[in-house]
Structures are given as structure tokens and as C-alpha cells.
N, C-alpha and C. Protein backbone atom coordinates (compact mmCIF):
# COMPACT_ATOMS: atom_id res chain seq x y z
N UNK A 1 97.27 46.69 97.91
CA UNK A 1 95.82 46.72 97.92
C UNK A 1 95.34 45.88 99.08
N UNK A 2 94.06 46.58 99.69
CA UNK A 2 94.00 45.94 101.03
C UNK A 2 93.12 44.87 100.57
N UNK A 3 92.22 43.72 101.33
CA UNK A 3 91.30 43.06 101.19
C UNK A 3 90.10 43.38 100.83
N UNK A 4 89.85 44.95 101.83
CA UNK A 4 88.92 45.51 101.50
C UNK A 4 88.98 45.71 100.16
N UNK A 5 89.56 46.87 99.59
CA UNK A 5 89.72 47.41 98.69
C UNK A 5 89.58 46.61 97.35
N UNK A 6 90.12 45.15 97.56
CA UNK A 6 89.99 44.29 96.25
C UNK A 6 88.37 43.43 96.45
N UNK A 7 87.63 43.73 97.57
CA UNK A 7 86.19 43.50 97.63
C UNK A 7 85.43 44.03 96.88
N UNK A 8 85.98 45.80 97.01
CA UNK A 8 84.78 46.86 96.75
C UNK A 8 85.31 46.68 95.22
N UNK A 9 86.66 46.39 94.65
CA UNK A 9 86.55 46.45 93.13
C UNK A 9 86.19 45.40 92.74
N UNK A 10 86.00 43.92 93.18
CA UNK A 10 85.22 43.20 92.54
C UNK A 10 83.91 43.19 92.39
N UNK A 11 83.06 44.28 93.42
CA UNK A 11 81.69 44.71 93.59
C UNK A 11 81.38 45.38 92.51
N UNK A 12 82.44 46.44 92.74
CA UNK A 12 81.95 47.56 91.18
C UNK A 12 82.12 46.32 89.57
N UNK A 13 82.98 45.56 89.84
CA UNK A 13 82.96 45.20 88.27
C UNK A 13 81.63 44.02 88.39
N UNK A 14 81.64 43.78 89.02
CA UNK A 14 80.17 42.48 89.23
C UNK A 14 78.85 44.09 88.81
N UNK A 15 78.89 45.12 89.75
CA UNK A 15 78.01 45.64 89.33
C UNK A 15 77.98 46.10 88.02
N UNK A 16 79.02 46.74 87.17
CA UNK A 16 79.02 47.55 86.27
C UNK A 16 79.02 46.25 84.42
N UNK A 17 78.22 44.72 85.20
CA UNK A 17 78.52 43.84 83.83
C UNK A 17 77.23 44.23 83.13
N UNK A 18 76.66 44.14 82.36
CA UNK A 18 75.47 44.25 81.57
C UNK A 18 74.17 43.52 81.84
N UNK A 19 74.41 42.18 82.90
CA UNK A 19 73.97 40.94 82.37
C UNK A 19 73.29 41.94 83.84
N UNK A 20 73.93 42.39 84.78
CA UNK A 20 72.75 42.99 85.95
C UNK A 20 71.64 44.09 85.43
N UNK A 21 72.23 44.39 84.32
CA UNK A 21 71.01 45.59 83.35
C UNK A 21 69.68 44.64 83.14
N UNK A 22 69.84 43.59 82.86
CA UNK A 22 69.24 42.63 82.21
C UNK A 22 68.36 41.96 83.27
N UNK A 23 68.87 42.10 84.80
CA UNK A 23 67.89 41.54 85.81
C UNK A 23 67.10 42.40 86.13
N UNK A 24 67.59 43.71 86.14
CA UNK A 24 66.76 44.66 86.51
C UNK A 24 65.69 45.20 85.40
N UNK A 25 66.13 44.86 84.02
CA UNK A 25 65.04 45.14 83.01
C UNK A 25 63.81 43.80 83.36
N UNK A 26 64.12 42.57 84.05
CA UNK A 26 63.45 41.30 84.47
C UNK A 26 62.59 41.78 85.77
N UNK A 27 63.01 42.37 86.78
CA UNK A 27 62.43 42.73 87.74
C UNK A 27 61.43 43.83 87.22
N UNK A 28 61.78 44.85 86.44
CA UNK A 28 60.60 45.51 85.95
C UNK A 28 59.25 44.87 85.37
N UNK A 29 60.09 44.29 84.29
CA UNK A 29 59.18 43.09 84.04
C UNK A 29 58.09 42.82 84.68
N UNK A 30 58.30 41.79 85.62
CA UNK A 30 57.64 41.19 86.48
C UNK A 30 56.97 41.82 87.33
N UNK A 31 57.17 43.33 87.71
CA UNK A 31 56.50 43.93 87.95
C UNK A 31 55.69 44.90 87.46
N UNK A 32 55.83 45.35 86.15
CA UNK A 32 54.82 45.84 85.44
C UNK A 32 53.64 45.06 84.59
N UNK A 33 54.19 43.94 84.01
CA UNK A 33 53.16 42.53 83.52
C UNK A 33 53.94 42.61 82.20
N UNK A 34 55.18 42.86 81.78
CA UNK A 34 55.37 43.29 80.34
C UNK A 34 56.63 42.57 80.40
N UNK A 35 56.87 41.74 79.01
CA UNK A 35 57.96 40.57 78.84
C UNK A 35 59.55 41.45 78.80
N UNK A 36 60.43 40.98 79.56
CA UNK A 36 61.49 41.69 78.97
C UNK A 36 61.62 41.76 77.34
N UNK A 37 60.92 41.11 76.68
CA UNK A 37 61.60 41.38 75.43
C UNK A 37 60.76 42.74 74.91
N UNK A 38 59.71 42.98 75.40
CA UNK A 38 58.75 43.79 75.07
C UNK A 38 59.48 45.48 75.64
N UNK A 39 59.83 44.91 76.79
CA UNK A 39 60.73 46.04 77.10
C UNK A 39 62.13 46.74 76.22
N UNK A 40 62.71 45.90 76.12
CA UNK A 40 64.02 46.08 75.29
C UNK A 40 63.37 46.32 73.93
N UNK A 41 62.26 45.60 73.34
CA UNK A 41 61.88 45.83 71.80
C UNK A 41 61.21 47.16 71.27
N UNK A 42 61.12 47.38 70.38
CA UNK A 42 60.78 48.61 69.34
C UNK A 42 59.42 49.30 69.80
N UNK A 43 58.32 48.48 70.33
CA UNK A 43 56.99 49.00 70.30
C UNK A 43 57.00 49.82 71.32
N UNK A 44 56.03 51.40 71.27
CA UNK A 44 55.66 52.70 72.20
C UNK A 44 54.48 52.90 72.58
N UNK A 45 54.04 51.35 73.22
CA UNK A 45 52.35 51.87 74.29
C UNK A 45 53.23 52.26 75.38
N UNK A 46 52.46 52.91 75.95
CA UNK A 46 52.32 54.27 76.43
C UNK A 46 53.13 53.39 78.15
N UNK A 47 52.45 52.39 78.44
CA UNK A 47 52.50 51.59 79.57
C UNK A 47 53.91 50.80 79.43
N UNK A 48 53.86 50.22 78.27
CA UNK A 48 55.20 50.11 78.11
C UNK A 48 56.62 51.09 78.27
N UNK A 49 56.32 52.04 77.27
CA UNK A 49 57.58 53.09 77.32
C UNK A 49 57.59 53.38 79.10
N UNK A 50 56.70 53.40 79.71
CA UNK A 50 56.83 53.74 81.20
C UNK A 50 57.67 52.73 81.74
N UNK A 51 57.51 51.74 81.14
CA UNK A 51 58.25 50.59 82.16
C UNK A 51 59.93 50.61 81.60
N UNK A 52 60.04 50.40 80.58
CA UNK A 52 61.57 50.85 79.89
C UNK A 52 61.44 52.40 80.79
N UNK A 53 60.99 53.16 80.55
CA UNK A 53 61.64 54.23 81.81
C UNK A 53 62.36 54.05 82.36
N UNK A 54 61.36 53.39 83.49
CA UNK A 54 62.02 52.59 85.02
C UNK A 54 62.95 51.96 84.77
N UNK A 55 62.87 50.97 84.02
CA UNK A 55 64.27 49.77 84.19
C UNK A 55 65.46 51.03 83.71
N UNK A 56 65.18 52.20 83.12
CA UNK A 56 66.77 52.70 83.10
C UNK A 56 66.72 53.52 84.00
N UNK A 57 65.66 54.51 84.49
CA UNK A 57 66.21 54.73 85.52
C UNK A 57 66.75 54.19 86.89
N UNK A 58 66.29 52.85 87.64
CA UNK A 58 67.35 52.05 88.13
C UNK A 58 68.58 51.53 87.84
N UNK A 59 68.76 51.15 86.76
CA UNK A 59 69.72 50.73 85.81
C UNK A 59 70.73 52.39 86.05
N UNK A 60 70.49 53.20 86.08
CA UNK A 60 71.40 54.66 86.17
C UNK A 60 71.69 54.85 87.76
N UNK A 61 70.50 54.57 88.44
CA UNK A 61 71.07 54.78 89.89
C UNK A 61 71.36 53.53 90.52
N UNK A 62 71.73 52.94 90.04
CA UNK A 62 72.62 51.38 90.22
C UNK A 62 73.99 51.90 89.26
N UNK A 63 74.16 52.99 89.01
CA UNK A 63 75.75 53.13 88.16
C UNK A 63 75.80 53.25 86.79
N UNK A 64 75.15 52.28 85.92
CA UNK A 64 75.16 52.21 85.07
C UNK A 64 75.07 53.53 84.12
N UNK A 65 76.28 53.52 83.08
CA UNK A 65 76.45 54.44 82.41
C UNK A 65 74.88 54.62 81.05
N UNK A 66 74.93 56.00 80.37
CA UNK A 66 73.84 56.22 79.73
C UNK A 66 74.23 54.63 78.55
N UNK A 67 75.57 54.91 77.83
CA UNK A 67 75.60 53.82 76.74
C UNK A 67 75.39 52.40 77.24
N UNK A 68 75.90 51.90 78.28
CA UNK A 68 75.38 50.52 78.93
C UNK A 68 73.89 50.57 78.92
N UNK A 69 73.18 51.33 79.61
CA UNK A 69 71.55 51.12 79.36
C UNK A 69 71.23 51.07 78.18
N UNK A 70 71.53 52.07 77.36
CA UNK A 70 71.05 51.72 75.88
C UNK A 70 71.53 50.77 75.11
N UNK A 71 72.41 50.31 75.23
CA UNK A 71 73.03 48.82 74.17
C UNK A 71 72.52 47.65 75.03
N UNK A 72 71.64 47.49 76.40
CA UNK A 72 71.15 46.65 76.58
C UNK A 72 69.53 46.94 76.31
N UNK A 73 69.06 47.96 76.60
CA UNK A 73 67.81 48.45 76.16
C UNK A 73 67.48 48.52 74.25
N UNK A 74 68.36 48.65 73.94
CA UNK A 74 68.75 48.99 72.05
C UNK A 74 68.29 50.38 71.31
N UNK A 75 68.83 51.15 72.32
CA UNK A 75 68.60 52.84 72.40
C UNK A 75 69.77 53.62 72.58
N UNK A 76 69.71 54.43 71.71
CA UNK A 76 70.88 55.51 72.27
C UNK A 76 70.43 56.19 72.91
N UNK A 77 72.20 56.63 73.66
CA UNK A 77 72.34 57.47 75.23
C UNK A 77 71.26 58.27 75.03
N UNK A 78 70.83 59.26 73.82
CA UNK A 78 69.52 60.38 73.91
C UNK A 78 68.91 60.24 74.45
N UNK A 79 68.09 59.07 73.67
CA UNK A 79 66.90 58.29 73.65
C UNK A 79 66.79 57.79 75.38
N UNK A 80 68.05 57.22 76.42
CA UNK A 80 68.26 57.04 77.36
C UNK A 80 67.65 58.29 78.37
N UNK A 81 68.37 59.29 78.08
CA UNK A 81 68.21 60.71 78.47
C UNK A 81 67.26 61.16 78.95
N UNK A 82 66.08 60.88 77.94
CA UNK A 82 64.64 61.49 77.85
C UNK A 82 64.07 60.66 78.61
N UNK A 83 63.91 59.17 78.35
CA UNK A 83 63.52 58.16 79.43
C UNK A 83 64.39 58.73 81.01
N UNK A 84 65.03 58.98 81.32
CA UNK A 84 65.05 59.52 82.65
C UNK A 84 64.46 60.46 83.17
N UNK A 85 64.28 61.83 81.95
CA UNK A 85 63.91 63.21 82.28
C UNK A 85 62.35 62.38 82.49
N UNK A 86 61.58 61.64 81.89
CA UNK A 86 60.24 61.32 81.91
C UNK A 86 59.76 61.02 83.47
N UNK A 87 61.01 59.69 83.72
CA UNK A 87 60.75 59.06 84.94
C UNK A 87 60.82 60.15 86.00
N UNK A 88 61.89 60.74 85.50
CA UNK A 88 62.36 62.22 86.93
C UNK A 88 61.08 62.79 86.96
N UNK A 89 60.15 63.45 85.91
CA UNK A 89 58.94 64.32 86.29
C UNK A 89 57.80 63.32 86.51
N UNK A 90 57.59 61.93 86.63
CA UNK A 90 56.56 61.04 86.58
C UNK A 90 56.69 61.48 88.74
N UNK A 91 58.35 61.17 88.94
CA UNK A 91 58.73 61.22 90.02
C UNK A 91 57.99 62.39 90.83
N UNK A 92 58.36 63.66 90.42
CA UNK A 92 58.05 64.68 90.32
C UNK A 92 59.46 65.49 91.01
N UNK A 93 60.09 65.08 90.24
CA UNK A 93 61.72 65.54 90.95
C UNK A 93 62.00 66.55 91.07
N UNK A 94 62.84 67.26 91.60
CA UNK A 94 63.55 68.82 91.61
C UNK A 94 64.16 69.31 90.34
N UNK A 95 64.61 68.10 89.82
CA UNK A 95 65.36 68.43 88.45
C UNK A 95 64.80 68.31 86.73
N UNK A 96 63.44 67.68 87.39
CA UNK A 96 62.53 67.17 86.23
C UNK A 96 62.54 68.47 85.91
N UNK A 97 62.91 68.39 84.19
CA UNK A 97 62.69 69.50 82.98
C UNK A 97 61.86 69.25 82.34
């Protein structure tokens, strides 16, 4: 294994820990006005569920698998799912269904 090579796999495992789900649910945060816990927690205003959106859809195009977002979010992969398809047509994506 080259130097390189044991770089890029300590990158992927630094990226793929949970605790970076958790900065990026913080950076949403802070940028929507809404507490991470408010994010990760049970309640569905409307402004909220938008912001849990976002933090998984970054959280997915940062790697992160559907079950990692949801066991840090406290949602299953579905529930994950739909929060992307939302963000994808908020986006107005090619693939938004």
C-alpha cells in the first residue's frame, strides 16, 4: 500500500464516521435558525422538515449511506428517501419524482 493510498483510506474512514453527519446536521443548523436537536427530533413544521432535508441531502452527497443518515437523524432509510426526493424537486432536479 502506497502512502497515497493509506491517505485516501484514512479520508474515507474520517469521512464515513457519524460524528461528521452531526456537523453537517450543525451547519444546517446554523444556517437555517433551527437547533440541531430540533432537527434530528420528532416535530414536522414545514421549515423545519426542509432543513432535515438538507442536512441529508449533504450528508448523502458527502457519501453517507441512507442508514447512517437516518440513525443519526432517527429515521429510517424510507423516511431518508423521501427527504431527498423533496430536496431533489425543491432543487428542481432531473431526477426529482
Amino acid at each position: 500500500m502506497t502512502p497515497e493510498d493509506a491517505a485516501r483510506a484514512a479520508e474515507i474512514r474520517q469521512r464515513c464516521h457519524p460524528v461528521r453527519i452531526t456537523e453537517i446536521i450543525e451547519e444546517v443548523a446554523n444556517a437555517t435558525g433551527w437547533d440541531p436537536q430540533e432537527i434530528t427530533g420528532a416535530r414536522l413544521f414545514p421549515g423545519l422538515v426542509q432543513a432535515r432535508d438538507l442536512a441529508a441531502f449533504i450528508a448523502r452527497r458527502e457519501g453517507f449511506s441512507l442508514t447512517q443518515i437516518g440513525n443519526v437523524l432517527r429515521r429510517d432509510h424510507t423516511t431518508i428517501v423521501e427527504a431527498l426526493r423533496r430536496e431533489q424537486r425543491r432543487r428542481g432536479g432531473a431526477n426529482a419524482s
